[in-house]
C-alpha atoms as a PDB file:
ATOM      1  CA  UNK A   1      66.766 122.090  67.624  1.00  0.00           C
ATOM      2  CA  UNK A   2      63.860 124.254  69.440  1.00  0.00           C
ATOM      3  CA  UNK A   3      62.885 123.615  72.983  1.00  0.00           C
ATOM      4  CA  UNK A   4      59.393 122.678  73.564  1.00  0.00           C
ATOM      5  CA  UNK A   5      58.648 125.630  76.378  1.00  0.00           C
ATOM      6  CA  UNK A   6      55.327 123.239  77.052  1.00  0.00           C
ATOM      7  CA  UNK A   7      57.451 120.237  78.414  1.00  0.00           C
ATOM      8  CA  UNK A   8      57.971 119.440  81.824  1.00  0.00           C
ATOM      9  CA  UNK A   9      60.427 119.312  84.134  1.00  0.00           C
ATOM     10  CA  UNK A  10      61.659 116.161  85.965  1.00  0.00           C
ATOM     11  CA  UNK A  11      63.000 114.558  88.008  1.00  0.00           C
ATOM     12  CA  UNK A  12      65.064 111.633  89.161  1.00  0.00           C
ATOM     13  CA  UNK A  13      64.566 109.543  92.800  1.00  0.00           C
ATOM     14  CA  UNK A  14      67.016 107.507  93.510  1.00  0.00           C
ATOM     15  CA  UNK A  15      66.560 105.216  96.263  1.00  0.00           C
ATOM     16  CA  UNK A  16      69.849 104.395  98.319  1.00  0.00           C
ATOM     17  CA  UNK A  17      69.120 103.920 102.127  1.00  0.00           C
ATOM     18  CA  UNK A  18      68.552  99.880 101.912  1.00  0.00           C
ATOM     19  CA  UNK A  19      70.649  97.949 104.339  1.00  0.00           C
ATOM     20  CA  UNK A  20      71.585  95.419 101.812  1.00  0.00           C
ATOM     21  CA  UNK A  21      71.373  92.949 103.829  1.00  0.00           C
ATOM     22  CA  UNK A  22      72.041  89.977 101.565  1.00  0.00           C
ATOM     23  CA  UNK A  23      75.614  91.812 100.299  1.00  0.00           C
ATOM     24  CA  UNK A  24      78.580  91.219 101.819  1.00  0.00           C
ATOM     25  CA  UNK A  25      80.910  94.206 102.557  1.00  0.00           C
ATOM     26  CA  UNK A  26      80.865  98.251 102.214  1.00  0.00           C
ATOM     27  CA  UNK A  27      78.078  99.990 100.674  1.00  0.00           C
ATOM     28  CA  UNK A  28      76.533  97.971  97.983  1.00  0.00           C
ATOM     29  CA  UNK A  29      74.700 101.384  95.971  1.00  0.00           C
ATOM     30  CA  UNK A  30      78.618 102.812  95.579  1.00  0.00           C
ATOM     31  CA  UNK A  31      80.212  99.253  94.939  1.00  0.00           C
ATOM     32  CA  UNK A  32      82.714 100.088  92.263  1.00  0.00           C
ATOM     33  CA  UNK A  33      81.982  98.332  89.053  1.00  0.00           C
ATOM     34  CA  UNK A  34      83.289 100.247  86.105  1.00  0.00           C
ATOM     35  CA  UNK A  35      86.679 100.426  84.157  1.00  0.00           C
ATOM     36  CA  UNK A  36      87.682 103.669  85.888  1.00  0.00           C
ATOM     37  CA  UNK A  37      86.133 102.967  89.268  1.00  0.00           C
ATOM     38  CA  UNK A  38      82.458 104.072  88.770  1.00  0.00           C
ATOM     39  CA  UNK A  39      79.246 102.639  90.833  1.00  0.00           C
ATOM     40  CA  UNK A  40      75.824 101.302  88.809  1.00  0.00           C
ATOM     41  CA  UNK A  41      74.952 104.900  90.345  1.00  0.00           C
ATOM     42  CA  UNK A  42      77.287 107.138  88.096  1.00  0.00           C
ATOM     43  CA  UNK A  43      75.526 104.806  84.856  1.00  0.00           C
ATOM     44  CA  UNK A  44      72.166 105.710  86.003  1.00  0.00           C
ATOM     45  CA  UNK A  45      73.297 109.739  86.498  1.00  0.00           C
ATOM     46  CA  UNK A  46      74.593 109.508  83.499  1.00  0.00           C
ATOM     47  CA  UNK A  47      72.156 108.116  80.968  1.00  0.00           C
ATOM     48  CA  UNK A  48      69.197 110.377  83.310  1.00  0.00           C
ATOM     49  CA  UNK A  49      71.357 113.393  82.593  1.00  0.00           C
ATOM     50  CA  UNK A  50      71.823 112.299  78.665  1.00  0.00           C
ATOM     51  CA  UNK A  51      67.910 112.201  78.663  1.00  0.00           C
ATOM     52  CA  UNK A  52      67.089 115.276  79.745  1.00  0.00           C
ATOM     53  CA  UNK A  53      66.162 115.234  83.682  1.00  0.00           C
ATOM     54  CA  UNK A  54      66.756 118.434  85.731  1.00  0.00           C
ATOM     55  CA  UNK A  55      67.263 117.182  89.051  1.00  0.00           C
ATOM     56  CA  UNK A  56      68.284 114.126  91.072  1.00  0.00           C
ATOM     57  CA  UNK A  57      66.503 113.584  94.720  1.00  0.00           C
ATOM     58  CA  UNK A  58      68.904 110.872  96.616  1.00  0.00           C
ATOM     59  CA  UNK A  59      67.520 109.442  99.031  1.00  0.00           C
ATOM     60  CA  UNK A  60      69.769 107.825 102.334  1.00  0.00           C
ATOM     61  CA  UNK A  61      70.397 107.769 105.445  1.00  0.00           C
ATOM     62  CA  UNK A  62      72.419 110.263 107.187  1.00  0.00           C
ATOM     63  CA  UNK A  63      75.620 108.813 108.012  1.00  0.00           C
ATOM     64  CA  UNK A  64      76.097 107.705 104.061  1.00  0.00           C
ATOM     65  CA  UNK A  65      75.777 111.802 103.305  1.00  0.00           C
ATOM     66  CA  UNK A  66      79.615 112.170 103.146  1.00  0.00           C
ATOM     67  CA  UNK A  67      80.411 108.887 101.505  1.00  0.00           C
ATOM     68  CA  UNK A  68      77.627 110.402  98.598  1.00  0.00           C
ATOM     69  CA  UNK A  69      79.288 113.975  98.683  1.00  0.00           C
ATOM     70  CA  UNK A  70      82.831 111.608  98.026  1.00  0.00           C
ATOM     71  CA  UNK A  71      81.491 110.564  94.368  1.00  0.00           C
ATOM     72  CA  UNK A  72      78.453 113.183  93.035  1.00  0.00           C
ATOM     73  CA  UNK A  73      81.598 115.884  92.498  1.00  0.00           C
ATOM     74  CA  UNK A  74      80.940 118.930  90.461  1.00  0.00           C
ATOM     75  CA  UNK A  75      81.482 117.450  87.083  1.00  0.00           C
ATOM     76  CA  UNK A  76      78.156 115.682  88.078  1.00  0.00           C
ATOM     77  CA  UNK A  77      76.329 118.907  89.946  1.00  0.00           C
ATOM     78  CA  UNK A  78      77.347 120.821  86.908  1.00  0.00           C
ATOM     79  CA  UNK A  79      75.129 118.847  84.384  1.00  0.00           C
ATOM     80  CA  UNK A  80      71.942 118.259  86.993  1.00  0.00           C
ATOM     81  CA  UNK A  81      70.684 120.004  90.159  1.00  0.00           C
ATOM     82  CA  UNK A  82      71.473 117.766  93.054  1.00  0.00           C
ATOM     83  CA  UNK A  83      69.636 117.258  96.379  1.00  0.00           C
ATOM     84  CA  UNK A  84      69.204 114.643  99.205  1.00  0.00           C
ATOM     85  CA  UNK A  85      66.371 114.103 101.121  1.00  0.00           C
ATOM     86  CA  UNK A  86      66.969 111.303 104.510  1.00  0.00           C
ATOM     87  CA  UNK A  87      65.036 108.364 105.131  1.00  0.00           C
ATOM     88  CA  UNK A  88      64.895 107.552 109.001  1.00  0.00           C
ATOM     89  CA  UNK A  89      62.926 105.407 110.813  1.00  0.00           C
ATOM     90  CA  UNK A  90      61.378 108.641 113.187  1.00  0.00           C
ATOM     91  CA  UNK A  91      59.759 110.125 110.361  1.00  0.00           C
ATOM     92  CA  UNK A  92      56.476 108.575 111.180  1.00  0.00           C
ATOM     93  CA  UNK A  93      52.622 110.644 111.144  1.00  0.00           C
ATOM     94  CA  UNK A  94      52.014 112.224 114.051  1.00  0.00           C
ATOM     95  CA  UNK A  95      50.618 110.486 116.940  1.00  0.00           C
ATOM     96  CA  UNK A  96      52.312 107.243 115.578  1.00  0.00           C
ATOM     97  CA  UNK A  97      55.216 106.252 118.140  1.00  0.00           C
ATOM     98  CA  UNK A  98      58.501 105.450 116.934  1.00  0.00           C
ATOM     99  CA  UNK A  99      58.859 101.632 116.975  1.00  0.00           C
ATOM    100  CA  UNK A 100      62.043 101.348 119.348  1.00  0.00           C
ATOM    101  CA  UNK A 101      62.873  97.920 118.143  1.00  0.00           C
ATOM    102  CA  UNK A 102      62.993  98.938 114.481  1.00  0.00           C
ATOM    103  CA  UNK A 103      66.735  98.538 112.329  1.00  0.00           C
ATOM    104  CA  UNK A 104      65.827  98.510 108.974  1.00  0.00           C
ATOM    105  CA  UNK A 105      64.495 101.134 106.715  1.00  0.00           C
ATOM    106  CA  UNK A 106      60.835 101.533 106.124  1.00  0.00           C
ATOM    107  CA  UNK A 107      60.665 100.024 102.569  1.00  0.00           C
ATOM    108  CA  UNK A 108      60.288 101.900  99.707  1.00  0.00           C
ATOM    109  CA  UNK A 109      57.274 103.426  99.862  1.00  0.00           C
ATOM    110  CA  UNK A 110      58.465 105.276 102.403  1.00  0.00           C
ATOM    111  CA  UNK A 111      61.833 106.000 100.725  1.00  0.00           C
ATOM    112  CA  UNK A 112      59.809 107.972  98.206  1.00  0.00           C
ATOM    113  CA  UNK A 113      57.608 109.734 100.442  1.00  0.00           C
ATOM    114  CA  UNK A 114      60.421 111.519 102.315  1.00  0.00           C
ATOM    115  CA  UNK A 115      61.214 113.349  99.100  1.00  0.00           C
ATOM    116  CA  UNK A 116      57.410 115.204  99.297  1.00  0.00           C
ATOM    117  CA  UNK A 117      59.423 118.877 100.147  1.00  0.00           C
ATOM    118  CA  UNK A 118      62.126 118.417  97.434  1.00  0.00           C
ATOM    119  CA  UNK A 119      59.902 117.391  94.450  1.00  0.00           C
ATOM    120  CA  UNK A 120      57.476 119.410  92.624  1.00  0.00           C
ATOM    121  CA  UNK A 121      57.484 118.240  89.203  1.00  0.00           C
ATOM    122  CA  UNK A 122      56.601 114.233  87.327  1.00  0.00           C
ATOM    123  CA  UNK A 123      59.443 112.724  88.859  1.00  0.00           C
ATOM    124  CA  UNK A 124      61.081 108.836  88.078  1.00  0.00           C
ATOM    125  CA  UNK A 125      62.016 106.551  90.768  1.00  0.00           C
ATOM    126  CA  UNK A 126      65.099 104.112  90.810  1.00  0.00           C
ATOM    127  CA  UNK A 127      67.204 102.000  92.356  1.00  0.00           C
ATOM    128  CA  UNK A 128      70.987 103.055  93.731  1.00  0.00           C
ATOM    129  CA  UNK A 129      71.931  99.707  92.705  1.00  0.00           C
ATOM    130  CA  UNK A 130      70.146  98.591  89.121  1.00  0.00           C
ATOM    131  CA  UNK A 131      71.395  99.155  85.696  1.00  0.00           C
ATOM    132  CA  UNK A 132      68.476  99.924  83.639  1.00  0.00           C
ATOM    133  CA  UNK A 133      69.909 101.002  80.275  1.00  0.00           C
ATOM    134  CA  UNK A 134      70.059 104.227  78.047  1.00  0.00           C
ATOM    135  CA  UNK A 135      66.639 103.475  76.038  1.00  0.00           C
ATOM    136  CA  UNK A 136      64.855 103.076  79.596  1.00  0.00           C
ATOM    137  CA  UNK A 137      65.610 106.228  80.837  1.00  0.00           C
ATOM    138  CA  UNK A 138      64.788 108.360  77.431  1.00  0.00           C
ATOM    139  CA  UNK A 139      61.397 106.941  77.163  1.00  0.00           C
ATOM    140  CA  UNK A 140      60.757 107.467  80.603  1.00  0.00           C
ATOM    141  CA  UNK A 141      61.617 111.130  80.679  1.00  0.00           C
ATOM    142  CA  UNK A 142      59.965 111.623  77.511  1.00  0.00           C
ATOM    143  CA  UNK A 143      56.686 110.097  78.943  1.00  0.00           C
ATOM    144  CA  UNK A 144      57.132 112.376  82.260  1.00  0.00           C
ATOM    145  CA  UNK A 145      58.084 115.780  79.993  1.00  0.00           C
ATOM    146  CA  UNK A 146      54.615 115.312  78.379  1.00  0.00           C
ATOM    147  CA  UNK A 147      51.929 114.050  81.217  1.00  0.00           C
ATOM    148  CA  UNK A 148      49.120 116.339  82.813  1.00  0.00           C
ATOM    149  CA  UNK A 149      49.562 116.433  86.351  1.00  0.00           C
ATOM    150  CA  UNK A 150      46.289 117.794  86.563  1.00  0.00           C
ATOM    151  CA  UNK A 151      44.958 114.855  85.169  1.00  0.00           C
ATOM    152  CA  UNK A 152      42.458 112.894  87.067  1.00  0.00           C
ATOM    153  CA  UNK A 153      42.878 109.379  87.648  1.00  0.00           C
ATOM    154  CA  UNK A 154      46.882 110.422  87.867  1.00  0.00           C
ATOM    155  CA  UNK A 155      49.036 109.338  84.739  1.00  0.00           C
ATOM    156  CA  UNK A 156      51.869 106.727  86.062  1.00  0.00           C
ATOM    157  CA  UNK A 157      54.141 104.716  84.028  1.00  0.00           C
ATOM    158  CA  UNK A 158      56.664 102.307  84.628  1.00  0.00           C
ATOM    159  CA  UNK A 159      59.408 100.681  82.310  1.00  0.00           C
ATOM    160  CA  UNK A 160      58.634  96.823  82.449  1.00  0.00           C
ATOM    161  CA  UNK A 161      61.352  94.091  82.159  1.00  0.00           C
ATOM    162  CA  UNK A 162      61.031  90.531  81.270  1.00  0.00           C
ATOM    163  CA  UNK A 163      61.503  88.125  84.301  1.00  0.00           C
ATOM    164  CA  UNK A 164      64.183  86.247  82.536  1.00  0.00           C
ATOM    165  CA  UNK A 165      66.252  89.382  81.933  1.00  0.00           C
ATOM    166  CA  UNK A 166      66.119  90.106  86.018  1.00  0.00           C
ATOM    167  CA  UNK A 167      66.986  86.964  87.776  1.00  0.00           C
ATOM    168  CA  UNK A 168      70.567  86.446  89.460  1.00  0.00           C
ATOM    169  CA  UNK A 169      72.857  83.344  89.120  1.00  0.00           C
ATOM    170  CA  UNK A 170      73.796  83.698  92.824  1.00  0.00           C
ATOM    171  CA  UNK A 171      70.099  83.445  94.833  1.00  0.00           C
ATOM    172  CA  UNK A 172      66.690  84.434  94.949  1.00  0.00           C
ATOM    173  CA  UNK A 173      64.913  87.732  94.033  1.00  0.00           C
ATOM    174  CA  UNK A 174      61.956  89.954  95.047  1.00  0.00           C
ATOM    175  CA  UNK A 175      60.248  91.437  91.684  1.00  0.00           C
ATOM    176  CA  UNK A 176      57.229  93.175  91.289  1.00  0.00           C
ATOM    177  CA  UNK A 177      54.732  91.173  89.129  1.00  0.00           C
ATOM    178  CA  UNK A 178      52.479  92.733  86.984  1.00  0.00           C
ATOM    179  CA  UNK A 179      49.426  91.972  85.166  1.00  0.00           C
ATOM    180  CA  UNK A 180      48.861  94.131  81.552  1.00  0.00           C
ATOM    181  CA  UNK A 181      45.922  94.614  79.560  1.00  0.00           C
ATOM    182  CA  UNK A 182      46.088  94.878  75.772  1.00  0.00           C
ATOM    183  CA  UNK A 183      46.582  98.261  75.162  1.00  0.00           C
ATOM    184  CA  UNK A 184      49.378  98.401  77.453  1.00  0.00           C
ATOM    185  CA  UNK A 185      48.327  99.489  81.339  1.00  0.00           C
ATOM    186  CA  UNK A 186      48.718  97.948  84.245  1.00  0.00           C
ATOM    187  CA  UNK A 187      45.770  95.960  85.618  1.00  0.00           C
ATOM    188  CA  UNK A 188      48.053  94.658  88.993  1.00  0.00           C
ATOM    189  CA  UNK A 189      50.853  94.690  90.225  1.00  0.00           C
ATOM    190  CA  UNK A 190      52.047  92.473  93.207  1.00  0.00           C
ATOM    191  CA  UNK A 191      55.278  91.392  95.143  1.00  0.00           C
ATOM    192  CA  UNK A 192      56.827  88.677  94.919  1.00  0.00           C
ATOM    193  CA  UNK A 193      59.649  86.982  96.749  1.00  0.00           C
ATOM    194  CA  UNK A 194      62.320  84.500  96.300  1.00  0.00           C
ATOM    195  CA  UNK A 195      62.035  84.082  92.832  1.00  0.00           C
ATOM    196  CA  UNK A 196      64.597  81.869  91.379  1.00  0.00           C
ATOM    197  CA  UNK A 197      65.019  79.258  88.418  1.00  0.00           C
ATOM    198  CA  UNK A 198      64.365  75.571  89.586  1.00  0.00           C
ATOM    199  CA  UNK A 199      64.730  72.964  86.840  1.00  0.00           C
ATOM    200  CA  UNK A 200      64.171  75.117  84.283  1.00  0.00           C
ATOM    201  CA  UNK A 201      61.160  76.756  85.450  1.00  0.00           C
ATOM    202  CA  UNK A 202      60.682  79.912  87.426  1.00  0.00           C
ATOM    203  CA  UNK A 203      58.645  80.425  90.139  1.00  0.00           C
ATOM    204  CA  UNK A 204      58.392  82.828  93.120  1.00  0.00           C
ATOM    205  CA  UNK A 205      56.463  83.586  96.374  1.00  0.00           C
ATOM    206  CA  UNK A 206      53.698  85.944  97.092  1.00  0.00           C
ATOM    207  CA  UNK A 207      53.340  87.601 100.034  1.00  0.00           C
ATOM    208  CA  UNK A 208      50.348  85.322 101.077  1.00  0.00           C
ATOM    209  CA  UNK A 209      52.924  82.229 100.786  1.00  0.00           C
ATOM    210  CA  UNK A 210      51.090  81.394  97.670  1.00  0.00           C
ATOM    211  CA  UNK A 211      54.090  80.021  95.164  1.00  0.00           C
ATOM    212  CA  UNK A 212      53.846  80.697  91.243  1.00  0.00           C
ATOM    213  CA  UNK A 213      55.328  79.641  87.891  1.00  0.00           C
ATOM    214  CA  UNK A 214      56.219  82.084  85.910  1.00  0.00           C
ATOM    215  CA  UNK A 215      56.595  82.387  82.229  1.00  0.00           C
ATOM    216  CA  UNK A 216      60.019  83.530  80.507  1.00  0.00           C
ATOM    217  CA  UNK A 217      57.904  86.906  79.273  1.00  0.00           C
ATOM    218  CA  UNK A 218      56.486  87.932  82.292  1.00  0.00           C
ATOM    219  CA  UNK A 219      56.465  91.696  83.068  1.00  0.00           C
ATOM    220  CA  UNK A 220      57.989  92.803  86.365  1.00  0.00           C
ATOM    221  CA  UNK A 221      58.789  96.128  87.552  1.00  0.00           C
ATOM    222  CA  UNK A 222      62.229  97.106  88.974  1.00  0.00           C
ATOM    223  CA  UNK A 223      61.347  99.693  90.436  1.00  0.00           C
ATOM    224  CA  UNK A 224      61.869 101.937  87.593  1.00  0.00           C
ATOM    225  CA  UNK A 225      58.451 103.936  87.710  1.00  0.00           C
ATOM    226  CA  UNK A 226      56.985 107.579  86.736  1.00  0.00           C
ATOM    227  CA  UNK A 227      54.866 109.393  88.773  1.00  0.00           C
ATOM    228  CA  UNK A 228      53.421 113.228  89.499  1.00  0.00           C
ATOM    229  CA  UNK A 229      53.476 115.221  92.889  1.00  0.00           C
ATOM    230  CA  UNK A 230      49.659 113.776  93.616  1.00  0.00           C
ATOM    231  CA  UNK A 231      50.814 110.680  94.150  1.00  0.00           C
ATOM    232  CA  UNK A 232      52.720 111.837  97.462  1.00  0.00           C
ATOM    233  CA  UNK A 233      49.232 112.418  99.246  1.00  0.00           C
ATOM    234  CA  UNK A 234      48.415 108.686  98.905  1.00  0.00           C
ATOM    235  CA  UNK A 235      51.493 107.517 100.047  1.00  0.00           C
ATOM    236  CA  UNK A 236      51.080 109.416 103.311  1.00  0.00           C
ATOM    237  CA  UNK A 237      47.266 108.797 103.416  1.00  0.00           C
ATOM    238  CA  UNK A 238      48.037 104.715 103.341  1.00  0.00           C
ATOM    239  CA  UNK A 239      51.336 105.069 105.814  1.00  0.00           C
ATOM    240  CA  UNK A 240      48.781 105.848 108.583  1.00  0.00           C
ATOM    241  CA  UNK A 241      46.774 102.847 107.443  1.00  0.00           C
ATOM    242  CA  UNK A 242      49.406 100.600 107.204  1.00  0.00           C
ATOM    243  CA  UNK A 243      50.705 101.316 110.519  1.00  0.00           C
ATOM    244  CA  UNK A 244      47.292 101.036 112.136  1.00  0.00           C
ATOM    245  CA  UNK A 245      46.826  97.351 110.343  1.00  0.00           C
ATOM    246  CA  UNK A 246      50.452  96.376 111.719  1.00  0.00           C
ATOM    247  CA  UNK A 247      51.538  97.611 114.538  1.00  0.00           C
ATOM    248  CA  UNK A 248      51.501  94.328 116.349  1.00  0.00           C
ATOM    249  CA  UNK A 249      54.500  93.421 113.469  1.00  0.00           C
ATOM    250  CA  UNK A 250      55.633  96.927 113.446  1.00  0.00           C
ATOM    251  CA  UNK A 251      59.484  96.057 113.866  1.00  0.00           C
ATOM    252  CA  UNK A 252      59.285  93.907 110.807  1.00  0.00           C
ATOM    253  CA  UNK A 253      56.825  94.997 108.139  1.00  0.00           C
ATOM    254  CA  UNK A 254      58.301  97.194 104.878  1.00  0.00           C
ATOM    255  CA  UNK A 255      55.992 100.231 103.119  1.00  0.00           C
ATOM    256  CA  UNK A 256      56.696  98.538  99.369  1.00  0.00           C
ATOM    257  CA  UNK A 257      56.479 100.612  96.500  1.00  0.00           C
ATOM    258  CA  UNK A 258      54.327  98.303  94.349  1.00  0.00           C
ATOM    259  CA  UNK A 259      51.775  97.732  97.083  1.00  0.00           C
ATOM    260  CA  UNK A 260      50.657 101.466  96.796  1.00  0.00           C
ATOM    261  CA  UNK A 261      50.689 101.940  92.935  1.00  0.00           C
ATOM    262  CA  UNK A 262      48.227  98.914  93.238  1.00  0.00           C
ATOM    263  CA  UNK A 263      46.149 100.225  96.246  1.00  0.00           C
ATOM    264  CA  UNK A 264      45.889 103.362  93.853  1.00  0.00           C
ATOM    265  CA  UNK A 265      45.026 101.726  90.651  1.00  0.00           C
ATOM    266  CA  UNK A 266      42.126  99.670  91.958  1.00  0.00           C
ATOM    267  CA  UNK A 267      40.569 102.521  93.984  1.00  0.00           C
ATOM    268  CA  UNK A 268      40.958 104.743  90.687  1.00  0.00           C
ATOM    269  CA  UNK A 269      42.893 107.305  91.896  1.00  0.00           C
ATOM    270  CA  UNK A 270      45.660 106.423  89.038  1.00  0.00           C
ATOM    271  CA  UNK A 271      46.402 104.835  86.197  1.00  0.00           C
ATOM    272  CA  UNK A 272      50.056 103.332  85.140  1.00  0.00           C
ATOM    273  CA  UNK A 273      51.092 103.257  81.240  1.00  0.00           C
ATOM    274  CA  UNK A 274      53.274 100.168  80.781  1.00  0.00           C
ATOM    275  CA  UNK A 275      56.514 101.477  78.780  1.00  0.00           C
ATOM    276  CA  UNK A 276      58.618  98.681  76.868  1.00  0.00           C
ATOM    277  CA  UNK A 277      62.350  98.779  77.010  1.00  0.00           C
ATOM    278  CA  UNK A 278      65.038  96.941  74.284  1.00  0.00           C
ATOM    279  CA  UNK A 279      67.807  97.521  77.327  1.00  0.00           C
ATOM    280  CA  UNK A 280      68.792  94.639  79.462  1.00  0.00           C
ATOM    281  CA  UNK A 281      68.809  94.976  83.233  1.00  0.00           C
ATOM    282  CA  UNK A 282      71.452  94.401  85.289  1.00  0.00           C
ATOM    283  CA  UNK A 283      72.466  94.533  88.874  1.00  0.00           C
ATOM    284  CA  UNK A 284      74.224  93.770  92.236  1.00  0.00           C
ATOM    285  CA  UNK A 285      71.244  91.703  94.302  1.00  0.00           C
ATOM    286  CA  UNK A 286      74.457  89.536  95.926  1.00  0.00           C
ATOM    287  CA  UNK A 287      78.010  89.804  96.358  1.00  0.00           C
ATOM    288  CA  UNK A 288      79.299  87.423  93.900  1.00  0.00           C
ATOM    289  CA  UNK A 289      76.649  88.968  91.226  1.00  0.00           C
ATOM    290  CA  UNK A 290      79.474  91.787  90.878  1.00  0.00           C
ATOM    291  CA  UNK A 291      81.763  89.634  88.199  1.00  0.00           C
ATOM    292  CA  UNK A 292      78.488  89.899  85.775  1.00  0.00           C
ATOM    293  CA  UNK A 293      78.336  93.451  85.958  1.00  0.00           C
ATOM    294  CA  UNK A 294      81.594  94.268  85.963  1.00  0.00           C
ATOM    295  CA  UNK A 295      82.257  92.214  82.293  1.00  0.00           C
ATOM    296  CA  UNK A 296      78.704  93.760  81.272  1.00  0.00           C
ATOM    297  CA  UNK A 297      80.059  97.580  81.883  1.00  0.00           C
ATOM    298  CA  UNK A 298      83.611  96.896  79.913  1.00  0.00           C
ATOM    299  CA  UNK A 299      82.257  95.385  77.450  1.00  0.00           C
ATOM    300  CA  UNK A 300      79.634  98.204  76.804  1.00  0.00           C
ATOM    301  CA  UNK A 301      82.395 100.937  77.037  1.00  0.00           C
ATOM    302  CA  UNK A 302      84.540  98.673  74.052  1.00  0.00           C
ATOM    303  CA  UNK A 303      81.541  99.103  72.080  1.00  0.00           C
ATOM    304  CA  UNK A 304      81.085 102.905  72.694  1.00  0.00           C
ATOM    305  CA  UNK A 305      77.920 102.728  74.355  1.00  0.00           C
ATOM    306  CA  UNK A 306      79.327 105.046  77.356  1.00  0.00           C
ATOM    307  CA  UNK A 307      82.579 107.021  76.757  1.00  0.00           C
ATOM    308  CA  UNK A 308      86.041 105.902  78.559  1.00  0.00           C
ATOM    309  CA  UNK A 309      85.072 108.296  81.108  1.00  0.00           C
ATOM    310  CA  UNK A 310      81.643 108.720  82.231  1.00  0.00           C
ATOM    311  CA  UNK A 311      82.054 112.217  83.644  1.00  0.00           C
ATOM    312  CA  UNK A 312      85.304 114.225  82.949  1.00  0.00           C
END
């Protein structure tokens, strides 16, 4: 088969500096879940690889560099370029002070904006700790290996779940909920928290304390999105923003992800392409959510879907 010389190259973010604060024990984004020791981590480096991304930006916090070094060996740095970029909670704008009272990370937002010197081409974002499937991360790449970056509004994407498909048997979740107009782009997209099922019904919390029902087919993002290089600059533009509108709650307030894409949607500076998915997501929100995945990863090796070893 020919190469396209005209298609981009990409690249994968992985976001892996959360505390995980509502897991119990060691680090939850290298929690060993497959047959022959692997984390949700090696699943997602493997099906990115298998769809044709160039490079992987991980992004941590210092003092989990060597654990990372431990498991991305060089049958992985063989098949993909691998680089880390830190996320700590000095790297502020200048002038801004660093909040002394701070412990946990800056959110997500953040998480992606610390990659700006490492990243010059569409790049994906993900989760250390989410299992998005094979199909999710070929139509992403395929998306990003065809966008303008020149384009103006910017061309985002993100691969959209069902709610049903992302809640956990063991406690509430925070989801991304997004509104979709008919021909498939996002219209909104807003955080939610402590969504859950409650007899039979499933509702969650906005940020305004404003509770919701929810249907069964409601799109959310998991943080599985598609963006180009531009969409650093507004990151950075709304940091200072959002540290000037909170810095009587600096200590506590997060940068999220979701909040951004929607502060650039409705000002027009992007738009976001709503890609379907057939996969089923799957991850480790709590400790005793690691049974799940464990049976869900043997039972998709017995059926061939991922080789008896992921990397040899």
């Amino acid at each position: 088969m020919g190469v396209n010389i005209n298609m981009n190259k990409t690249t994968l973010v992985i976001m892996a500096a959360g505390m995980g604060s509502r897991y119990k024990g060691g680090i939850k984004q290298l929690e060993t879940v497959g047959p022959n020791g692997e984390s949700i981590l090696h699943y997602s480096l493997f099906d990115a690889i298998e769809a044709g991304f160039n490079k992987v930006v991980f992004v941590i916090r210092k003092e989990l560099r060597e654990a990372f070094d431990s498991i991305i060996d060089e049958s992985i740095r063989s098949k993909i370029e691998v680089e880390y970029a830190y996320q700590e909670l000095s790297m502020v704008p200048s002038g801004y002070p660093y909040p002394e009272g701070r412990m946990k990370p800056w959110g997500t937002g953040h998480a992606v904006l610390v990659t700006k010197e490492l990243v010059d081409t569409p790049f994906a974002v993900i989760n250390a700790d989410d299992f998005y499937g094979k199909n999710s991360f070929r139509i992403l790449h395929d998306y990003l290996a065809k966008v303008d970056m020149n384009n103006k509004p910017m061309d985002f994407t993100m691969v959209g779940f069902s709610i049903s498909n992302t809640l956990s048997d063991n406690g509430t979740v925070k989801r991304g909920h997004c509104t979709v107009d008919e021909n498939g782009m996002l219209c909104g997209l807003n955080e939610m928290y402590d969504i859950e099922r409650k007899n039979g019904v499933i509702v969650g919390r906005y940020e305004t304390g404003d509770f919701l029902e929810l249907d069964e087919n409601s799109i959310v993002s998991m943080s599985m999105f598609g963006f180009v290089p531009g969409f650093f600059d507004v990151i950075e533009g709304y940091f200072k923003v959002f540290l000037d509108e909170n810095k009587d709650d600096v200590n506590k307030v997060e940068l999220n992800l979701p909040t951004v894409v929607d502060l650039a949607i409705n000002n027009n500076l992007a738009k976001m392409k709503v890609l379907t998915t057939p996969d089923s997501w799957f991850g480790v929100t709590y400790s005793e959510d690691r049974e799940k995945v464990v049976k869900s990863l043997k039972e998709l090796h017995e059926k061939k879907v991922y080789p008896a070893k992921l990397f040899n």
